[in-house]
PDB file of N, CA and C in Angstrom:
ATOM      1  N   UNK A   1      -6.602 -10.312  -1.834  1.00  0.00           N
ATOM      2  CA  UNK A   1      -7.370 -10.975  -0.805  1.00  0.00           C
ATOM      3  C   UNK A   1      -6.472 -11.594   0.265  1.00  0.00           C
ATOM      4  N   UNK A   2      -5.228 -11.596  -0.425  1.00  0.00           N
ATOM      5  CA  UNK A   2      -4.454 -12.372   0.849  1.00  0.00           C
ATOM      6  C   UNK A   2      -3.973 -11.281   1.988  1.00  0.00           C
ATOM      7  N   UNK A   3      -4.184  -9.963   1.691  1.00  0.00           N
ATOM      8  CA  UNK A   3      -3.992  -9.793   3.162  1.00  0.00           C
ATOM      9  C   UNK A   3      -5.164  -8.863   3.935  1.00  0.00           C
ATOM     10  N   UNK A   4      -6.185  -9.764   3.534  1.00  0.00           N
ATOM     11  CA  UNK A   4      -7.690  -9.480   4.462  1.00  0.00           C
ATOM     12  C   UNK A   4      -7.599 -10.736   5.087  1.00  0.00           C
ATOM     13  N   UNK A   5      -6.930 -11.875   4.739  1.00  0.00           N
ATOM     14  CA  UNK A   5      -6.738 -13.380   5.234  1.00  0.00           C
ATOM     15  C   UNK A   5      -5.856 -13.178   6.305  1.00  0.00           C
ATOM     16  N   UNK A   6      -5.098 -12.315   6.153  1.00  0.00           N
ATOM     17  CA  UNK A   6      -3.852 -12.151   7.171  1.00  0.00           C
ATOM     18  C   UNK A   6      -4.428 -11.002   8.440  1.00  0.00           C
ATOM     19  N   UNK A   7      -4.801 -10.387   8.160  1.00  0.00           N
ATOM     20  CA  UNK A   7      -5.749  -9.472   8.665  1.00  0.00           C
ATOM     21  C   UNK A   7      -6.489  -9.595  10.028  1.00  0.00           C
ATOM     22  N   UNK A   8      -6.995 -10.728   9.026  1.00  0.00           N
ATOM     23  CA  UNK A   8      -8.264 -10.983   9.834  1.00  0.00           C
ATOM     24  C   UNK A   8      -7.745 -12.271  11.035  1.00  0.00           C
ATOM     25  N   UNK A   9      -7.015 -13.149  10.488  1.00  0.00           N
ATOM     26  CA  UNK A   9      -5.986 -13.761  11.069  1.00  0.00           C
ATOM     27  C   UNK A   9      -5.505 -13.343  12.517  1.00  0.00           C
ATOM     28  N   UNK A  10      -4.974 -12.185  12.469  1.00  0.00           N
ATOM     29  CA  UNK A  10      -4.405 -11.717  13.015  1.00  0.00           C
ATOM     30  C   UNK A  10      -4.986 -11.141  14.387  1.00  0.00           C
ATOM     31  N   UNK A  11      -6.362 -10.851  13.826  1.00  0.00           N
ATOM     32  CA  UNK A  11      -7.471 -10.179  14.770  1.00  0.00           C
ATOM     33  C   UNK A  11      -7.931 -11.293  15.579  1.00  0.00           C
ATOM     34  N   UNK A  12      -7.921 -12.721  15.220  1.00  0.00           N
ATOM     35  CA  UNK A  12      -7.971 -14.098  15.631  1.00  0.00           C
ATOM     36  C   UNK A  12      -7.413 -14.350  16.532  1.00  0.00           C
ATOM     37  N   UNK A  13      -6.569 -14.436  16.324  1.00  0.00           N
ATOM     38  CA  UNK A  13      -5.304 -14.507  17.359  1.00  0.00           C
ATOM     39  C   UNK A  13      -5.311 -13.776  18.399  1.00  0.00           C
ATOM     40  N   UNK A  14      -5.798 -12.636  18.688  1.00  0.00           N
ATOM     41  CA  UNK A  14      -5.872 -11.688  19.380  1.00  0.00           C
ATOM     42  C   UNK A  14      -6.958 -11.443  20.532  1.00  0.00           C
ATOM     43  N   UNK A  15      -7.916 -12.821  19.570  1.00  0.00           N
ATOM     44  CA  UNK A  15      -9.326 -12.745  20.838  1.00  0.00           C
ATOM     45  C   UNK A  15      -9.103 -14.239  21.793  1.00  0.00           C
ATOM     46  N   UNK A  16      -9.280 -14.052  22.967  1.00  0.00           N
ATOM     47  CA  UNK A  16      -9.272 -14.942  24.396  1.00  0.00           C
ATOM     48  C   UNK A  16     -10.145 -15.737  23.710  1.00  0.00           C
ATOM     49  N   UNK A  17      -9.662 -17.387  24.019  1.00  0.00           N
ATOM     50  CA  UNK A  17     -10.163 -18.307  23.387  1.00  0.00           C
ATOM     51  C   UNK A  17      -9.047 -18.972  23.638  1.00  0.00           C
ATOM     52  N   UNK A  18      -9.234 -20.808  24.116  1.00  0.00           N
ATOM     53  CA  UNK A  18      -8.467 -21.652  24.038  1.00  0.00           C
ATOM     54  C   UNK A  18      -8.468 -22.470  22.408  1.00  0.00           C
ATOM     55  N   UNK A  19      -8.394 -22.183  21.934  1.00  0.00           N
ATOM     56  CA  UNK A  19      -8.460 -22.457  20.284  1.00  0.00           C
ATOM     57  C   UNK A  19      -8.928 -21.559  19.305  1.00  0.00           C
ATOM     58  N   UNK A  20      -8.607 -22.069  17.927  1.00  0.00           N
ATOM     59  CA  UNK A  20      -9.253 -20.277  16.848  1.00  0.00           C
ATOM     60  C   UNK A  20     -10.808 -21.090  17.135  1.00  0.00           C
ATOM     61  N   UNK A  21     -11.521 -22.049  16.757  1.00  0.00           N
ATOM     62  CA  UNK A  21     -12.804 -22.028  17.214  1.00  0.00           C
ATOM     63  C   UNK A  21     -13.511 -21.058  18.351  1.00  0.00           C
ATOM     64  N   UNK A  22     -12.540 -20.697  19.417  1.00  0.00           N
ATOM     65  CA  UNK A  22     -13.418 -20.019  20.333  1.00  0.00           C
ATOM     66  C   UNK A  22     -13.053 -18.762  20.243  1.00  0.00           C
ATOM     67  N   UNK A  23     -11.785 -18.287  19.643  1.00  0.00           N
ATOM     68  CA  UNK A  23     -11.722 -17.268  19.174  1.00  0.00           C
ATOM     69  C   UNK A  23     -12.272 -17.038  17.728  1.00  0.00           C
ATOM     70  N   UNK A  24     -12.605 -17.288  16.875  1.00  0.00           N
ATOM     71  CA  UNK A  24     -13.684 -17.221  15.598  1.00  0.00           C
ATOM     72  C   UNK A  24     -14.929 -16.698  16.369  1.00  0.00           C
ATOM     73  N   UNK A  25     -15.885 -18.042  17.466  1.00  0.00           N
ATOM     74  CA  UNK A  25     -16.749 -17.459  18.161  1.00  0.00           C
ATOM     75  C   UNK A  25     -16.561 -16.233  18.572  1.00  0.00           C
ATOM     76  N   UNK A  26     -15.733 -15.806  19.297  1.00  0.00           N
ATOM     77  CA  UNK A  26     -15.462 -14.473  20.409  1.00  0.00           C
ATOM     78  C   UNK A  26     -15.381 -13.252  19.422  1.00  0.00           C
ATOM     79  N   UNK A  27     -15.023 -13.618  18.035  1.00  0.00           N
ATOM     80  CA  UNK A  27     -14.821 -12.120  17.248  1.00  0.00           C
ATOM     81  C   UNK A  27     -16.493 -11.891  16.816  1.00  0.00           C
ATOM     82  N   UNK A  28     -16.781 -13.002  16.278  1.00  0.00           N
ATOM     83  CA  UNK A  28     -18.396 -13.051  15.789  1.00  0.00           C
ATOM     84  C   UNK A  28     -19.454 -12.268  16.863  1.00  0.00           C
ATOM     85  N   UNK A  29     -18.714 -12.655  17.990  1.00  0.00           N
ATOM     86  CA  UNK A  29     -20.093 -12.109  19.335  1.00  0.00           C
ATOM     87  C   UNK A  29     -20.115 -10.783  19.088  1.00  0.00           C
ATOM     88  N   UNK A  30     -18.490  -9.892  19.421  1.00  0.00           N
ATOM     89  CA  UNK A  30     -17.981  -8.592  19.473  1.00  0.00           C
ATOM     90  C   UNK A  30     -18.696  -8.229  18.426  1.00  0.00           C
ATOM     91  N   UNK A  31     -18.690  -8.835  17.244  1.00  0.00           N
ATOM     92  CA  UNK A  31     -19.077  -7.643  16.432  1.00  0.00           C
ATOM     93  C   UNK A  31     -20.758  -7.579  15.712  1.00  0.00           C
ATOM     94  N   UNK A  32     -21.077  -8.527  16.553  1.00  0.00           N
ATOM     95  CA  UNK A  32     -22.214  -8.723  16.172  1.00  0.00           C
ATOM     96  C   UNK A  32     -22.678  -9.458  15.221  1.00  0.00           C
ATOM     97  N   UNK A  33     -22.031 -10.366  14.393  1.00  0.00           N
ATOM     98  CA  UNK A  33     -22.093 -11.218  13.558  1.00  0.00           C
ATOM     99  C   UNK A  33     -22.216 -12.783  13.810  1.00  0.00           C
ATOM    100  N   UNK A  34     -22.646 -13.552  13.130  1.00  0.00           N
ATOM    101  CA  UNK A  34     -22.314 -15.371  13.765  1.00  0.00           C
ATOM    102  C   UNK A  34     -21.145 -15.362  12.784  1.00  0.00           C
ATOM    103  N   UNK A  35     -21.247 -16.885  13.000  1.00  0.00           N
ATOM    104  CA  UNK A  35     -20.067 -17.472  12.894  1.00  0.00           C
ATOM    105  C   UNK A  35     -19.665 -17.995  11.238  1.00  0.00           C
ATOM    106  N   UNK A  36     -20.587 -17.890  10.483  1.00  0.00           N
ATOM    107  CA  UNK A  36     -20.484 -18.473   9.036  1.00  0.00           C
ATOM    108  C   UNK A  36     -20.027 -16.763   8.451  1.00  0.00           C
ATOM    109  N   UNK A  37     -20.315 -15.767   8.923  1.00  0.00           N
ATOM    110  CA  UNK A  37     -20.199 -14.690   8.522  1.00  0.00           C
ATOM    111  C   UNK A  37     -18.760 -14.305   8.150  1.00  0.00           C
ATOM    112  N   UNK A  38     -18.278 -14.854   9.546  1.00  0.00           N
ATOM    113  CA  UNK A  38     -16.686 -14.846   9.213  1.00  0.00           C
ATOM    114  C   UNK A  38     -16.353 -16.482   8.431  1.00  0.00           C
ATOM    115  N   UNK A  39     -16.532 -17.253   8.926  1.00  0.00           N
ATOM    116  CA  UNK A  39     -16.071 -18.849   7.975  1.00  0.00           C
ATOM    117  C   UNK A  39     -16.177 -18.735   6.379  1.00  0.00           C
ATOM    118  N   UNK A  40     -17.459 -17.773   5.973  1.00  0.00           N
ATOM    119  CA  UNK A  40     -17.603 -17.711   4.748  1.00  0.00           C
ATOM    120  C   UNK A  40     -16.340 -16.630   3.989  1.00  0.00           C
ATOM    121  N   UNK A  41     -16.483 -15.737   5.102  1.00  0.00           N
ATOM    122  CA  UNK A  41     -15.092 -14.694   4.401  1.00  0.00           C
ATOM    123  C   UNK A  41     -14.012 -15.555   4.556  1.00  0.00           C
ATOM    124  N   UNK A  42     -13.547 -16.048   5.171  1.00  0.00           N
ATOM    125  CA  UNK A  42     -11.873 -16.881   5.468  1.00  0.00           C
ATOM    126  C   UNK A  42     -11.562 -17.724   4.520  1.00  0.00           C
ATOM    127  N   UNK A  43     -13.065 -18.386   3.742  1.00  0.00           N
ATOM    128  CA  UNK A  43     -13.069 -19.650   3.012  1.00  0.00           C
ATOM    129  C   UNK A  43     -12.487 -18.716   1.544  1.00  0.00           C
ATOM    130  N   UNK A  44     -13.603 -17.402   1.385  1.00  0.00           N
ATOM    131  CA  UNK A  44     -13.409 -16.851   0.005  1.00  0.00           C
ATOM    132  C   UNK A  44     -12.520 -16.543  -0.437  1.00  0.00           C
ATOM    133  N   UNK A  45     -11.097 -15.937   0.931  1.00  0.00           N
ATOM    134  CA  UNK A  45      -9.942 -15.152   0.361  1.00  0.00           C
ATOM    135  C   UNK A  45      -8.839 -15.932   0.305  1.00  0.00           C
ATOM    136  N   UNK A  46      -9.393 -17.723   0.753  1.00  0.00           N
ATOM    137  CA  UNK A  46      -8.618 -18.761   0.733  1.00  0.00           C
ATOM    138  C   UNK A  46      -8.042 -19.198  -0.850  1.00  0.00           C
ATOM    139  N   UNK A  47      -8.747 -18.779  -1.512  1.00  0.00           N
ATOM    140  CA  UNK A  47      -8.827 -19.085  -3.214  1.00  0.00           C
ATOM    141  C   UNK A  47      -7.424 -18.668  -3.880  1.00  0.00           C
ATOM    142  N   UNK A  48      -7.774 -17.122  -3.453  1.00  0.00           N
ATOM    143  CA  UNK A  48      -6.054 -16.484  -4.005  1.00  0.00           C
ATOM    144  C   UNK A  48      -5.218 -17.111  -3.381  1.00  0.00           C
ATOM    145  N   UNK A  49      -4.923 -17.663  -2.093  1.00  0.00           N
ATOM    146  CA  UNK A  49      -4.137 -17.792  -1.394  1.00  0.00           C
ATOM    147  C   UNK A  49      -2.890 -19.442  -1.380  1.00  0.00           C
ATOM    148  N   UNK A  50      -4.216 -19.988  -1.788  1.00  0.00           N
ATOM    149  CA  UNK A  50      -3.539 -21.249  -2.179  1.00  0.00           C
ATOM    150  C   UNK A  50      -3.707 -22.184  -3.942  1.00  0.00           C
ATOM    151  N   UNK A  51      -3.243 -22.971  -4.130  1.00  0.00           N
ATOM    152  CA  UNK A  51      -2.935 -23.768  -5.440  1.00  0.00           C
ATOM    153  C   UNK A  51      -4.196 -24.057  -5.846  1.00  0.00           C
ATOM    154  N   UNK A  52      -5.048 -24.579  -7.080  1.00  0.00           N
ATOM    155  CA  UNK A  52      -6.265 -24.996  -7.343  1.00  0.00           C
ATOM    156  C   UNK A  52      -5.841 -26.563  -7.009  1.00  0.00           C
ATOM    157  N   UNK A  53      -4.593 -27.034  -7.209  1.00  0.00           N
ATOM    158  CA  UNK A  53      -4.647 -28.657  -6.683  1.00  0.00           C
ATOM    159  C   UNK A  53      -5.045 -28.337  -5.477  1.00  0.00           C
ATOM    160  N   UNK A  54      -4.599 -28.351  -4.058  1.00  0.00           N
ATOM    161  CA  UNK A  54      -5.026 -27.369  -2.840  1.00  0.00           C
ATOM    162  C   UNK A  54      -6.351 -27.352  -2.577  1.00  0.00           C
ATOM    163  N   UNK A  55      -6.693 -26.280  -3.359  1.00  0.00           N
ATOM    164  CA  UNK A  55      -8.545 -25.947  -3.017  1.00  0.00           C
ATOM    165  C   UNK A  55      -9.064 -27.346  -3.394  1.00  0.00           C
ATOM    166  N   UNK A  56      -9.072 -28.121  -4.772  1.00  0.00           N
ATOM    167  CA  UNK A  56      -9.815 -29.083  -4.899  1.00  0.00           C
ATOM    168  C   UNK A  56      -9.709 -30.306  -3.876  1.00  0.00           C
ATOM    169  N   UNK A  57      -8.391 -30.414  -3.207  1.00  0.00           N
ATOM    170  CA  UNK A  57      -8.363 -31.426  -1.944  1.00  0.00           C
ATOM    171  C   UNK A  57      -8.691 -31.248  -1.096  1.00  0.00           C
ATOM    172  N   UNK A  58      -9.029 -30.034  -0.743  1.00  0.00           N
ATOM    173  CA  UNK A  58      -9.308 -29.639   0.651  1.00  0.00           C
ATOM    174  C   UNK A  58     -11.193 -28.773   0.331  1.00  0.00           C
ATOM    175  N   UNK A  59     -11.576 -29.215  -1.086  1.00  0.00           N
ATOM    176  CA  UNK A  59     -12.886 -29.303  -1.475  1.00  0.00           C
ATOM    177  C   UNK A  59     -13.218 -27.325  -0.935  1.00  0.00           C
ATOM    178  N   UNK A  60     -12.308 -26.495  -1.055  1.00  0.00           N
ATOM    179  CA  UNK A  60     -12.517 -24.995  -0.751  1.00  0.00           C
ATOM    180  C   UNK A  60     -12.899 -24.636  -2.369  1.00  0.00           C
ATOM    181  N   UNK A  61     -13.708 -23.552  -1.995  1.00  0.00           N
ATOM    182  CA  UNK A  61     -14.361 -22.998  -2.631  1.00  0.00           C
ATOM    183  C   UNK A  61     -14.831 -21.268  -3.122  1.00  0.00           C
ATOM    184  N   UNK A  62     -14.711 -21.035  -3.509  1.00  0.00           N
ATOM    185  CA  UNK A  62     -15.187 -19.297  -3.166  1.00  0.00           C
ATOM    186  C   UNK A  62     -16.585 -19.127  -3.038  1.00  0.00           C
ATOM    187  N   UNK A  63     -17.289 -18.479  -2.091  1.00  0.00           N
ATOM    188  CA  UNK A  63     -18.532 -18.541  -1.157  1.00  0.00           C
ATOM    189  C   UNK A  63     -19.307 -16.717  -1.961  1.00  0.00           C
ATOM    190  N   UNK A  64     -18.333 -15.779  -1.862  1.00  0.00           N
ATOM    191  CA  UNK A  64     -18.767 -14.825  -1.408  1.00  0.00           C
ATOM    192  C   UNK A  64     -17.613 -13.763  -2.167  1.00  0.00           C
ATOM    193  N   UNK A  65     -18.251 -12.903  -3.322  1.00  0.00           N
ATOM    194  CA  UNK A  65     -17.490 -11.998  -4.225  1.00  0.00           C
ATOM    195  C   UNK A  65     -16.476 -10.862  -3.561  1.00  0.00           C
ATOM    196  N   UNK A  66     -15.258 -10.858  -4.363  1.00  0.00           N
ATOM    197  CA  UNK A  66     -14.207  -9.898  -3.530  1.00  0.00           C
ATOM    198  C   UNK A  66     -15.342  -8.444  -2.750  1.00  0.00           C
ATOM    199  N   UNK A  67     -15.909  -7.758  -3.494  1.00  0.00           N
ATOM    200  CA  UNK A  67     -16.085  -6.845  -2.880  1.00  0.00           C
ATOM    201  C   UNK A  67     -17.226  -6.938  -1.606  1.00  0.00           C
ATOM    202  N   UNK A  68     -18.210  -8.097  -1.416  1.00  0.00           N
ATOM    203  CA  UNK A  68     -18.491  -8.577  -0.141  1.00  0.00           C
ATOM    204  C   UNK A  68     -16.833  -9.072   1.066  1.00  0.00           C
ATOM    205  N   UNK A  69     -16.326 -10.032   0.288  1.00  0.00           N
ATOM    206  CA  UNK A  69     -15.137  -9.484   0.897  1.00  0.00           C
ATOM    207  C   UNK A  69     -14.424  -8.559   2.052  1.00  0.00           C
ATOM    208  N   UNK A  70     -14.395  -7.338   1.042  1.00  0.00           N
ATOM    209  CA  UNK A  70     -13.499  -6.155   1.736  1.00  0.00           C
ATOM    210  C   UNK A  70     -14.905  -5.394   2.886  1.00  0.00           C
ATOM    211  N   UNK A  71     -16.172  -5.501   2.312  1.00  0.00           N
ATOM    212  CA  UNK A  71     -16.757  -4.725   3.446  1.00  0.00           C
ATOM    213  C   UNK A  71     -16.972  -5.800   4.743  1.00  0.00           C
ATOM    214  N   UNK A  72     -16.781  -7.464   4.375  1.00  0.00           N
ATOM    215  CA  UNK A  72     -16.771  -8.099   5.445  1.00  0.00           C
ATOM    216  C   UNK A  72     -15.948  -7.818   6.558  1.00  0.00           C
ATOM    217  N   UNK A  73     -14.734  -7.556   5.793  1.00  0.00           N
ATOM    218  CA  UNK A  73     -13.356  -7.205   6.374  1.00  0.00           C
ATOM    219  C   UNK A  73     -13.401  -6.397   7.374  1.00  0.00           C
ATOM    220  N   UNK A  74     -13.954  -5.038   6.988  1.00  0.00           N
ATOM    221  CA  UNK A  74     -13.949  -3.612   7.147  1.00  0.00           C
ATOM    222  C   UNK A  74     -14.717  -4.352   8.315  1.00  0.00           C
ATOM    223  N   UNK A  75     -16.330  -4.838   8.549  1.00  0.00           N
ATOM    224  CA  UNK A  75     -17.177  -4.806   9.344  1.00  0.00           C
ATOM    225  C   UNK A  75     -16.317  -5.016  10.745  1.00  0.00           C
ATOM    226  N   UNK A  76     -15.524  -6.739  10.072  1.00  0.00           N
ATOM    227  CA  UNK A  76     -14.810  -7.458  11.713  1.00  0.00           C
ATOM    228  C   UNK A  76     -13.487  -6.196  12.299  1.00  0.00           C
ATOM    229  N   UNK A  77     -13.039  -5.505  11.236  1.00  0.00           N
ATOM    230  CA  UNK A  77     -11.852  -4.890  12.038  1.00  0.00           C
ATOM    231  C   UNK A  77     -12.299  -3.753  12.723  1.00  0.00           C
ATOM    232  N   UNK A  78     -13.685  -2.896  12.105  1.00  0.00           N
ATOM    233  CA  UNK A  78     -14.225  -1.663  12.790  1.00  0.00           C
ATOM    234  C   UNK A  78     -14.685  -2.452  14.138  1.00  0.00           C
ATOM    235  N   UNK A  79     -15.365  -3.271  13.934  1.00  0.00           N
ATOM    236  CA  UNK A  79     -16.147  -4.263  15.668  1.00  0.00           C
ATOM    237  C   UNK A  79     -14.619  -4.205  16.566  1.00  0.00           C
ATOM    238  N   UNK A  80     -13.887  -4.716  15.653  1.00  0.00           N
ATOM    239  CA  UNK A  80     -12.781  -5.172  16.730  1.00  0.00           C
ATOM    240  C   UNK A  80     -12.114  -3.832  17.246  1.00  0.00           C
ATOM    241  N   UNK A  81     -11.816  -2.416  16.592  1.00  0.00           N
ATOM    242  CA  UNK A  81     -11.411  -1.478  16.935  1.00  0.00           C
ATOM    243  C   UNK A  81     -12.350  -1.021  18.424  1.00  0.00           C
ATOM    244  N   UNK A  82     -13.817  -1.223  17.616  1.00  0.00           N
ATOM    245  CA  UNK A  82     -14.272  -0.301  18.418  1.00  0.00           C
ATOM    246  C   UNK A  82     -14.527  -1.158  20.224  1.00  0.00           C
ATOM    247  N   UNK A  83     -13.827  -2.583  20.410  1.00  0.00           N
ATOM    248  CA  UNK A  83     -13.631  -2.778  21.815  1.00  0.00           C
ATOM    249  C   UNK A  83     -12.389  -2.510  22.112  1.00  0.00           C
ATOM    250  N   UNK A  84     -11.422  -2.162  21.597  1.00  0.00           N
ATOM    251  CA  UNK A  84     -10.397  -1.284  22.100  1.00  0.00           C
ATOM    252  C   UNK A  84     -10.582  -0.112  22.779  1.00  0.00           C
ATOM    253  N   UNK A  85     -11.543   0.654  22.333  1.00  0.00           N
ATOM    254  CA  UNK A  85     -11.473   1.765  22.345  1.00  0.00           C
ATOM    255  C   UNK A  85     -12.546   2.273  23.839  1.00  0.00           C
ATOM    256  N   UNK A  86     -12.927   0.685  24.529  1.00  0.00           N
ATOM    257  CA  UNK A  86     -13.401   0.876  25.861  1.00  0.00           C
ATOM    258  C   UNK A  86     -13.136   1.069  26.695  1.00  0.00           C
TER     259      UNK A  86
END
């Protein structure tokens, strides 16, 4: 899961937006999704990624099963391909 976190990360970074808030928004629009759609994936693959001391301080949780997961994944990077490809 950690590198659908990185991934997706990455695709973040990549959308116009003066902060990841408006880039989170800006990927959600593109692909047709809101915004918990992705928050809920970022939160789930957060689990592997960090310590259970970690998750319990920062009250994270897993939302949403690996294999919702990977087709979440799949959904934001096909959206995001396919405005490249305009």
């Amino acid at each position: 899961m950690y590198g659908i976190h990185k991934a997706i990360e990455q695709i973040i970074k990549h959308m116009p937006g003066r902060n990841e808030d408006e880039r989170r928004n800006k990927l959600a629009e593109i692909t047709g999704h809101d915004r918990l759609y992705i928050n809920d994936l970022m939160t789930s693959v957060q689990v592997q990624r960090h310590s259970k001391k970690w998750l319990q301080l920062n009250n994270i949780g897993k939302i949403i099963e690996d294999k919702e997961c990977i087709e979440r994944a799949r959904n934001l990077i096909d959206g995001y391909i396919s405005t490249l490809n305009k």
